[in-house]
Protein backbone atom coordinates (compact mmCIF):
# COMPACT_ATOMS: atom_id res chain seq x y z
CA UNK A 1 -32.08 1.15 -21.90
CA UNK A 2 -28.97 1.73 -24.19
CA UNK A 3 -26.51 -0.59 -25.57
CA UNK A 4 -23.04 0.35 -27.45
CA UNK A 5 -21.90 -2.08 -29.81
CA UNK A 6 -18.65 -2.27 -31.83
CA UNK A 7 -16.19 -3.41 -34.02
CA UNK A 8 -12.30 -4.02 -34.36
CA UNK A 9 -11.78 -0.64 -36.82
CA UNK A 10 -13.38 1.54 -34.12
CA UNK A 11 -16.89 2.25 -35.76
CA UNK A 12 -19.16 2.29 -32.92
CA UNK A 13 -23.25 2.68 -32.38
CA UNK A 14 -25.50 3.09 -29.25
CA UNK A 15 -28.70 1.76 -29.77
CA UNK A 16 -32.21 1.92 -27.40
CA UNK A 17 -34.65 -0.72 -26.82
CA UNK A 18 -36.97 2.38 -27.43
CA UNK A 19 -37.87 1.92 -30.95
CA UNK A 20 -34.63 0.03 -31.40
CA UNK A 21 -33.66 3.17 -32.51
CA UNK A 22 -29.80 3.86 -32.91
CA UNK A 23 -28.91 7.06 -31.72
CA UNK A 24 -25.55 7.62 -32.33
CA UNK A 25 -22.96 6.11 -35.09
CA UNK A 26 -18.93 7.20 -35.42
CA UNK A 27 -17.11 6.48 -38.59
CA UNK A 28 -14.16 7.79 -39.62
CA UNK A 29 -13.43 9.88 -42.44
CA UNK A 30 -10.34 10.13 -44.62
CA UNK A 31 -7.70 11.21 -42.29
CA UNK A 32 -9.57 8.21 -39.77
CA UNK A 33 -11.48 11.08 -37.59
CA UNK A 34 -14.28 10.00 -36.15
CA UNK A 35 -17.74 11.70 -36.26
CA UNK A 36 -21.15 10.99 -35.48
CA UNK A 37 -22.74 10.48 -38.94
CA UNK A 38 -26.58 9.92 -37.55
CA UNK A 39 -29.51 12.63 -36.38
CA UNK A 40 -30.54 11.86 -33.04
CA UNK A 41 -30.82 12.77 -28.73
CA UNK A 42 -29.66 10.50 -25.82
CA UNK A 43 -32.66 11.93 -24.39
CA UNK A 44 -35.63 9.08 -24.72
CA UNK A 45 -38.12 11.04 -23.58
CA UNK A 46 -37.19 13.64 -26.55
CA UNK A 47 -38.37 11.08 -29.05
CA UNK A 48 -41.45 10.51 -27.61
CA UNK A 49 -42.50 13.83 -27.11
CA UNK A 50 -41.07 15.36 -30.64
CA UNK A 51 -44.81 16.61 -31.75
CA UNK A 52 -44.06 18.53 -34.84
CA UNK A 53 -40.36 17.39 -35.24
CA UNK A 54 -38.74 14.49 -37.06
CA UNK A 55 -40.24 10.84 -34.56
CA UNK A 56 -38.53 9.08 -36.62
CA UNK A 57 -35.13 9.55 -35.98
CA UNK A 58 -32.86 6.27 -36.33
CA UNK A 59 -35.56 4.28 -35.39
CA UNK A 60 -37.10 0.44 -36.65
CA UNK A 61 -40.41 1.21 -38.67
CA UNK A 62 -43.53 -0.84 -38.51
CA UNK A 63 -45.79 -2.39 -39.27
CA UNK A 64 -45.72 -0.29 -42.46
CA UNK A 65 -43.07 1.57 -43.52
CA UNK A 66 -44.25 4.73 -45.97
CA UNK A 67 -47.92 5.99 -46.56
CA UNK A 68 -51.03 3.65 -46.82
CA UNK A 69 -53.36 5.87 -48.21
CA UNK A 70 -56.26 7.12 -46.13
CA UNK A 71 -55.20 4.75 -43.59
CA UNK A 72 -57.16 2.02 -45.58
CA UNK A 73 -56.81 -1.42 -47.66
CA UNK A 74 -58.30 -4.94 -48.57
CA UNK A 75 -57.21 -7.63 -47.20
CA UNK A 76 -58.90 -11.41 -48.71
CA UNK A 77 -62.35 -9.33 -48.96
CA UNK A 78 -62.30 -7.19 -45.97
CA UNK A 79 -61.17 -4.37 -45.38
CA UNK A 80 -59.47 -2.74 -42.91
CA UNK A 81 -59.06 0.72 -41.32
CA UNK A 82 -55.72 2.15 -39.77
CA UNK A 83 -54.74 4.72 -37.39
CA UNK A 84 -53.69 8.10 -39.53
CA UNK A 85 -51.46 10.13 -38.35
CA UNK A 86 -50.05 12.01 -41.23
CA UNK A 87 -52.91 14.34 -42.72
CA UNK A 88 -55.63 11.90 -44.60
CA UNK A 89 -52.95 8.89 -44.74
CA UNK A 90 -51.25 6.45 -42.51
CA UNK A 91 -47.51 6.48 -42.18
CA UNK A 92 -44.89 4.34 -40.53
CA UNK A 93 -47.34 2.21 -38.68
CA UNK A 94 -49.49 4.71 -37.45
CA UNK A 95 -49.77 6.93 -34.19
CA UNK A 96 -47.97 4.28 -31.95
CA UNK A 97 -46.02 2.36 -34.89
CA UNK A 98 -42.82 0.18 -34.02
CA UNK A 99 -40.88 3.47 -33.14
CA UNK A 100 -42.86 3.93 -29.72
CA UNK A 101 -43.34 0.58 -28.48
CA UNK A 102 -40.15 -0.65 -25.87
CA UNK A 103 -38.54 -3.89 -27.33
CA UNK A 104 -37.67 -7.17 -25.61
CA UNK A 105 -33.81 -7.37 -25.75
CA UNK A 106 -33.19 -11.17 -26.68
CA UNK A 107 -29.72 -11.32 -26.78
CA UNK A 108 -26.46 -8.64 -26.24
CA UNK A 109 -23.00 -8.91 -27.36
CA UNK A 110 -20.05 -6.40 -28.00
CA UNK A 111 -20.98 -6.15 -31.80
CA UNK A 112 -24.53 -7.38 -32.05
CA UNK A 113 -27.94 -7.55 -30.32
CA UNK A 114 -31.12 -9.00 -31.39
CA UNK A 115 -34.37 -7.28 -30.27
CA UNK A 116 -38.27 -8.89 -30.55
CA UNK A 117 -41.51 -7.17 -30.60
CA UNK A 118 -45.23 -9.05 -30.49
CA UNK A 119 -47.44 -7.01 -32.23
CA UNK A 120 -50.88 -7.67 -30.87
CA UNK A 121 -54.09 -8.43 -33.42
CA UNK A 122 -55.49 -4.76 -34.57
CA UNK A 123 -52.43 -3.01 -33.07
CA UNK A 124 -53.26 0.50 -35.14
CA UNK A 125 -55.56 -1.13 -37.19
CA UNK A 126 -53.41 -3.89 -38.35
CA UNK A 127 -54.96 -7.80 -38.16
CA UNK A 128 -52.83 -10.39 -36.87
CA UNK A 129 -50.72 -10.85 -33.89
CA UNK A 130 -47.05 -9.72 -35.46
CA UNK A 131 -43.86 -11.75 -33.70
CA UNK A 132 -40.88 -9.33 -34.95
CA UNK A 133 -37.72 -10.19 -34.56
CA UNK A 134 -34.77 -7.76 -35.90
CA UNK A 135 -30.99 -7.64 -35.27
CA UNK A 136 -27.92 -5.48 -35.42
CA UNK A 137 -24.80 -6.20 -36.32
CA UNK A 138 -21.52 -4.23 -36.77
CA UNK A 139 -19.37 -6.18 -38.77
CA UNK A 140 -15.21 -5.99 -39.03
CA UNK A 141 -15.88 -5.49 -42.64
CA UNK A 142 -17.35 -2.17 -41.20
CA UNK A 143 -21.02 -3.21 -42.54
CA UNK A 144 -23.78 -2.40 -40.32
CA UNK A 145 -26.19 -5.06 -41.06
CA UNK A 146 -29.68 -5.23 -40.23
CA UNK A 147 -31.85 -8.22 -40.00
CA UNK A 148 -35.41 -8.77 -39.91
CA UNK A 149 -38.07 -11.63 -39.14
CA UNK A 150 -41.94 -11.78 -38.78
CA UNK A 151 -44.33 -14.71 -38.45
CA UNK A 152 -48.40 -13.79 -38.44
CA UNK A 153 -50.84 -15.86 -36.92
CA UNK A 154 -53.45 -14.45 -39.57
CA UNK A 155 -53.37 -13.13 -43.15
CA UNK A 156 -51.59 -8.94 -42.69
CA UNK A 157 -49.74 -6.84 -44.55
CA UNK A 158 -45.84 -6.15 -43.09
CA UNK A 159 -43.10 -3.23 -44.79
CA UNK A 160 -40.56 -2.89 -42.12
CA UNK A 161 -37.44 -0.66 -42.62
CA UNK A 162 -34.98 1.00 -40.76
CA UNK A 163 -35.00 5.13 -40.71
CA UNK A 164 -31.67 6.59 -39.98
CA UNK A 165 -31.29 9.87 -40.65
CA UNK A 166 -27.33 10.47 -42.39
CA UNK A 167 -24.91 13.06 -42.52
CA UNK A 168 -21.47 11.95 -43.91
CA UNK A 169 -19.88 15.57 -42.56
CA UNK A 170 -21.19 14.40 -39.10
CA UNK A 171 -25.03 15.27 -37.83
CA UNK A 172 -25.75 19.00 -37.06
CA UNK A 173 -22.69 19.85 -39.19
CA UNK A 174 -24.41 21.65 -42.27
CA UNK A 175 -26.51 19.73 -45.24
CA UNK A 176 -26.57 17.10 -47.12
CA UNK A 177 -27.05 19.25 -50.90
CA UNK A 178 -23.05 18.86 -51.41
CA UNK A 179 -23.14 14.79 -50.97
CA UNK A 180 -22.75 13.14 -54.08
CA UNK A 181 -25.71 9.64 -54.36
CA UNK A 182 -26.28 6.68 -56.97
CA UNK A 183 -29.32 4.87 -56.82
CA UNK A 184 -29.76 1.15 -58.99
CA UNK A 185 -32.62 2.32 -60.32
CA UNK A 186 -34.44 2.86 -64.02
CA UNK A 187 -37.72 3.97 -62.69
CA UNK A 188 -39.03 5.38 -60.07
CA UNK A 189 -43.04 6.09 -58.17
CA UNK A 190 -44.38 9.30 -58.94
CA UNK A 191 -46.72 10.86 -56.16
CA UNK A 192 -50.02 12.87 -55.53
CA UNK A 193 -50.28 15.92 -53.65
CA UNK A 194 -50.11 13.64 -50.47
CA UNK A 195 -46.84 11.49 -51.49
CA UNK A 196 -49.22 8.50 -52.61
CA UNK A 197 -47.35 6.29 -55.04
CA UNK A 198 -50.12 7.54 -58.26
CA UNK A 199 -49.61 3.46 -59.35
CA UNK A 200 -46.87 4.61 -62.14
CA UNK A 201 -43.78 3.14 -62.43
CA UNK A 202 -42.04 6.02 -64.53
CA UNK A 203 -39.02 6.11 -66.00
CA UNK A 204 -36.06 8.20 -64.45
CA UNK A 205 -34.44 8.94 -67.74
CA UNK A 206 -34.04 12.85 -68.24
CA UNK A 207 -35.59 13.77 -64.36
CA UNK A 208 -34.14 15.11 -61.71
CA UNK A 209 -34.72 11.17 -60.53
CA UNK A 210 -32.00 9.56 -62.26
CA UNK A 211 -29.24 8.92 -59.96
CA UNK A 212 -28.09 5.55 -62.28
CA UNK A 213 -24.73 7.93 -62.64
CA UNK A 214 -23.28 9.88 -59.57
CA UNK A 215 -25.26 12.74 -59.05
CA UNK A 216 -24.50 16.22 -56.50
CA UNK A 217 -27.85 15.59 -54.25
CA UNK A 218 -28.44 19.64 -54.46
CA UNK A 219 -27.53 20.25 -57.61
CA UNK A 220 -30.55 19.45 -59.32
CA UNK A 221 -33.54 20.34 -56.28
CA UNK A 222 -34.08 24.36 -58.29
CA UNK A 223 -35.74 22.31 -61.69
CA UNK A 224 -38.97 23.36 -62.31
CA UNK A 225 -39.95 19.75 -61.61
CA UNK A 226 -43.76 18.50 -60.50
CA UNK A 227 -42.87 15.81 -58.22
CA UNK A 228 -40.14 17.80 -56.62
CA UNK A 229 -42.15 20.41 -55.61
CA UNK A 230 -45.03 17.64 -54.37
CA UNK A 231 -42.39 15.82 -52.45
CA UNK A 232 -40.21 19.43 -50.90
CA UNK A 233 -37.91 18.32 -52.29
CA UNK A 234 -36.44 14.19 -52.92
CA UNK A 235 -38.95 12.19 -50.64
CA UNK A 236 -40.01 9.33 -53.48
CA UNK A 237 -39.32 5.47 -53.63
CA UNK A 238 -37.02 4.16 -56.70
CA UNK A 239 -37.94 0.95 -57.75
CA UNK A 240 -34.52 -0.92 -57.79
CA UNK A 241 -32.88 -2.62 -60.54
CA UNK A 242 -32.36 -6.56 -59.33
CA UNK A 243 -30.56 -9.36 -60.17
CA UNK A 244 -33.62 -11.41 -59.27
CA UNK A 245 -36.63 -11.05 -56.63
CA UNK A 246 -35.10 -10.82 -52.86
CA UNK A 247 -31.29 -10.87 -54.27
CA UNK A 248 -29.07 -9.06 -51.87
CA UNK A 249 -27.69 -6.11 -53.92
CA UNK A 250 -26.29 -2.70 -54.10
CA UNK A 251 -29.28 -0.36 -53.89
CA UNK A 252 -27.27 2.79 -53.51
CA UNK A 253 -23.86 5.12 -52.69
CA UNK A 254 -23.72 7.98 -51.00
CA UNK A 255 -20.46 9.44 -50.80
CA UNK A 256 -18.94 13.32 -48.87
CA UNK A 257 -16.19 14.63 -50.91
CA UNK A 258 -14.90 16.85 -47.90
CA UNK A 259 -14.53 14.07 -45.52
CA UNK A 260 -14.21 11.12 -48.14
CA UNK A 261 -16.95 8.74 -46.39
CA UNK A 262 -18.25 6.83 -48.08
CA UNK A 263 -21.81 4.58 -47.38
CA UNK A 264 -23.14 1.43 -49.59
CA UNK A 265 -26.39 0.04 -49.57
CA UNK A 266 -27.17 -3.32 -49.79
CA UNK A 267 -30.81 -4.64 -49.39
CA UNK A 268 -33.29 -7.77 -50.41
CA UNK A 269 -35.92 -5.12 -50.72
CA UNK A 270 -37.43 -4.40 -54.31
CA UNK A 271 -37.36 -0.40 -53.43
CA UNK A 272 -35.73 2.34 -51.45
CA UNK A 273 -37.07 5.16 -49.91
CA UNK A 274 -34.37 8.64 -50.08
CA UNK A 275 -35.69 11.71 -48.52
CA UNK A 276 -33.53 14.49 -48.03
CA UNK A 277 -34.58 15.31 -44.90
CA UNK A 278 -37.08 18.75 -46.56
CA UNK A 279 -39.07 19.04 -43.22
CA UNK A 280 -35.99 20.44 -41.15
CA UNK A 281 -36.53 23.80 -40.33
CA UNK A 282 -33.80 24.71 -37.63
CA UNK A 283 -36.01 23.97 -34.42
CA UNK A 284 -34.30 20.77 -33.18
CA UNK A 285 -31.04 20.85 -31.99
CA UNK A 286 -28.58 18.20 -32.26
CA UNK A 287 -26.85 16.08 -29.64
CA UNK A 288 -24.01 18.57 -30.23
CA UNK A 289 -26.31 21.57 -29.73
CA UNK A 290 -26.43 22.47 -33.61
CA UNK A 291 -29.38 23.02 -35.55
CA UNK A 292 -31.40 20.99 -37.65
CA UNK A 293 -31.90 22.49 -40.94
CA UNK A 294 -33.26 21.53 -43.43
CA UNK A 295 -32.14 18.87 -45.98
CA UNK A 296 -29.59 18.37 -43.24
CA UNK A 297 -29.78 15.23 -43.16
CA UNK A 298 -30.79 12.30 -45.82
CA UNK A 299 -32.65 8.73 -45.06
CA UNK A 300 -32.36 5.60 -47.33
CA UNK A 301 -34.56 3.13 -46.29
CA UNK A 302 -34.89 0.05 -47.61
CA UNK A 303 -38.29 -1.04 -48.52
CA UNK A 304 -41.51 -2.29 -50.27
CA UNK A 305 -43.31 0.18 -52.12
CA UNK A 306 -45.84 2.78 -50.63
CA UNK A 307 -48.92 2.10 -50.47
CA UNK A 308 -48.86 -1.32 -52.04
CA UNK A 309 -51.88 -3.28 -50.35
CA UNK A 310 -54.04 -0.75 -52.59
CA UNK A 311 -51.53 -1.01 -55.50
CA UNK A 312 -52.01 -4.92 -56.66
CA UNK A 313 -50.00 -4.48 -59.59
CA UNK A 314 -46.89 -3.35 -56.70
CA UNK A 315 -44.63 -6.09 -55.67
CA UNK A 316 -46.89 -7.87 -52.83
CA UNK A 317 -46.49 -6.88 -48.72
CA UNK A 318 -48.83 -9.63 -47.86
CA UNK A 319 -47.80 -12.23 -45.11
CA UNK A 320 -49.59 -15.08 -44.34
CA UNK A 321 -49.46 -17.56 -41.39
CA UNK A 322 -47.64 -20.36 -43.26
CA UNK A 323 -44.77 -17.94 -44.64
CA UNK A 324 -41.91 -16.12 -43.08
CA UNK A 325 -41.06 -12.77 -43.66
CA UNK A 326 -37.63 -11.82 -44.15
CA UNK A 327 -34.96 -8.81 -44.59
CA UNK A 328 -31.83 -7.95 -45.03
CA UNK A 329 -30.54 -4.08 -44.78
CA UNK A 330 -26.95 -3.26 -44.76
CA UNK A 331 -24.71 0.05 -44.74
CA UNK A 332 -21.36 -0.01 -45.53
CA UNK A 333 -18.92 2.17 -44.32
CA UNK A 334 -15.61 3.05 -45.81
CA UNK A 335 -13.11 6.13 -47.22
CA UNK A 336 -11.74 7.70 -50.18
């Protein structure tokens, strides 16, 4: 089922209880025309028959959002095994993650809608039965704010995020390499040969990394650079620069000069996830019938760190019956 919400200035999203995923989203640019600024089909069936291609497209990510390594981890002295589903290592929740599941629709209005999702003990590996419950809004400020909730009845692990795929020149309409980015960050996780975080938290100072200043996304991806050849390219987690644990604060910018949009992240999360979209090769055509190509799109997805349940020394996913889990994502949309 889809829904279309909106907002006062125009901006406008359609969303699918399918992996509450949000398939389309028009902002305008400088001159106030609109595009579609998100990857994506109207076609459900096309995202859950993608195979080889991107699953992932604009959808809500869970239980684990990012790689758990070998699809295992501890958990109060037992441990656990997941379903894998991207070579040795489990990644956003596994073979039937949060992405495929059809949500329960709670409540619809013209800018908003709240969705739930009961995640069953050992869904994909995962102990505890999950109650989810996430929301979009589309603000008059023209934020698009995303909300998140989870109670456990037993001792889990939980890293939900939200995995839009971005093109400020609208999606199909070229690549991403000319988009200028800033990312609150000092230090980032360096990865293994399979994008598991190697437990470092290194410094972005003189890297290809450092986004603290604005940065041309392409203009740095030819440095003979370790990690950017592991990752194809920018698919790493920056470890943000807070105010204090779980403040909402900027997290990133990414801004088109040809257009002049503009998008702001805000998040609670300790780290964000960019990937510039390296896996593209041209195969999937866009809802306006344009290739995919690679790094033709970019995700930022708010989030705990990869791989953390084997990581101890990483910020803590853990979620226990007598806590609550919450989240707060938001992009915000304006011109220059």
């Amino acid at each position: 089922m889809k829904y279309t919400l909106k907002n006062s200035n125009g901006l406008k999203l359609t969303v699918t209880d399918f992996g509450c995923r949000i398939m389309d989203l028009w902002v305008p640019d400088r001159n106030g025309v609109m595009a579609d600024i998100v990857l994506g089909t109207y076609d459900e069936d096309k995202y859950r028959n993608y195979g080889k291609g991107e699953r992932f497209l604009g959808a809500a990510i869970g239980r684990y959002g990012n790689r758990i390594a070998k699809g295992r981890f501890s958990l109060d002295g037992k441990d656990y095994v997941l379903a894998v589903n991207n070579g040795q290592n489990a990644l956003h929740g596994g073979v039937l993650g949060f992405d495929m599941v059809t949500w329960k629709v709670e409540s619809v209005s013209e800018n908003s809608i709240v969705f739930s999702y009961v995640s069953a003990d050992g869904e994909e590996g995962y102990p505890g039965t999950l109650t989810v419950r996430m929301s979009y809004a589309l603000l008059d400020s023209n934020e698009l704010v995303i909300s998140y909730n989870a109670e456990t009845d037993a001792p889990t692990i939980i890293n939900l995020t939200h995995h839009s795929f971005f093109n400020l020149h609208g999606e199909g309409e070229g690549t991403v390499n000319d988009h200028v980015l800033t990312i609150n960050a000092d230090r980032y996780t360096p990865v293994d040969g399979t994008l598991i975080p190697t437990g470092e938290l290194a410094p972005v100072d003189g890297t290809p990394f450092d986004f603290r200043k604005p940065h041309v996304i392409g203009s740095r991806l030819s440095q003979d650079n370790e990690q950017l050849v592991r990752g194809g390219g920018y698919d790493h987690n920056w470890v943000l620069a807070k105010p204090s644990e779980g403040a909402l604060s900027k997290a990133a910018e990414v801004y088109d000069p040809v257009s002049g949009r503009r998008m702001e992240v805000f998040t609670t999360e300790p780290g964000i996830q960019f990937y510039g979209g390296n896996y593209f090769d041209g195969s999937m055509l866009g809802k306006n019938g344009k290739p995919y190509v690679k790094n033709c799109s970019l995700a930022l997805e708010t989030q705990h760190f990869p791989d953390s349940p084997n990581h101890p020394e990483f910020p803590s996913t853990v979620l226990r019956p007598s806590e609550e889990y919450r989240q707060i994502c938001i992009y915000k949309f304006s011109s220059l």
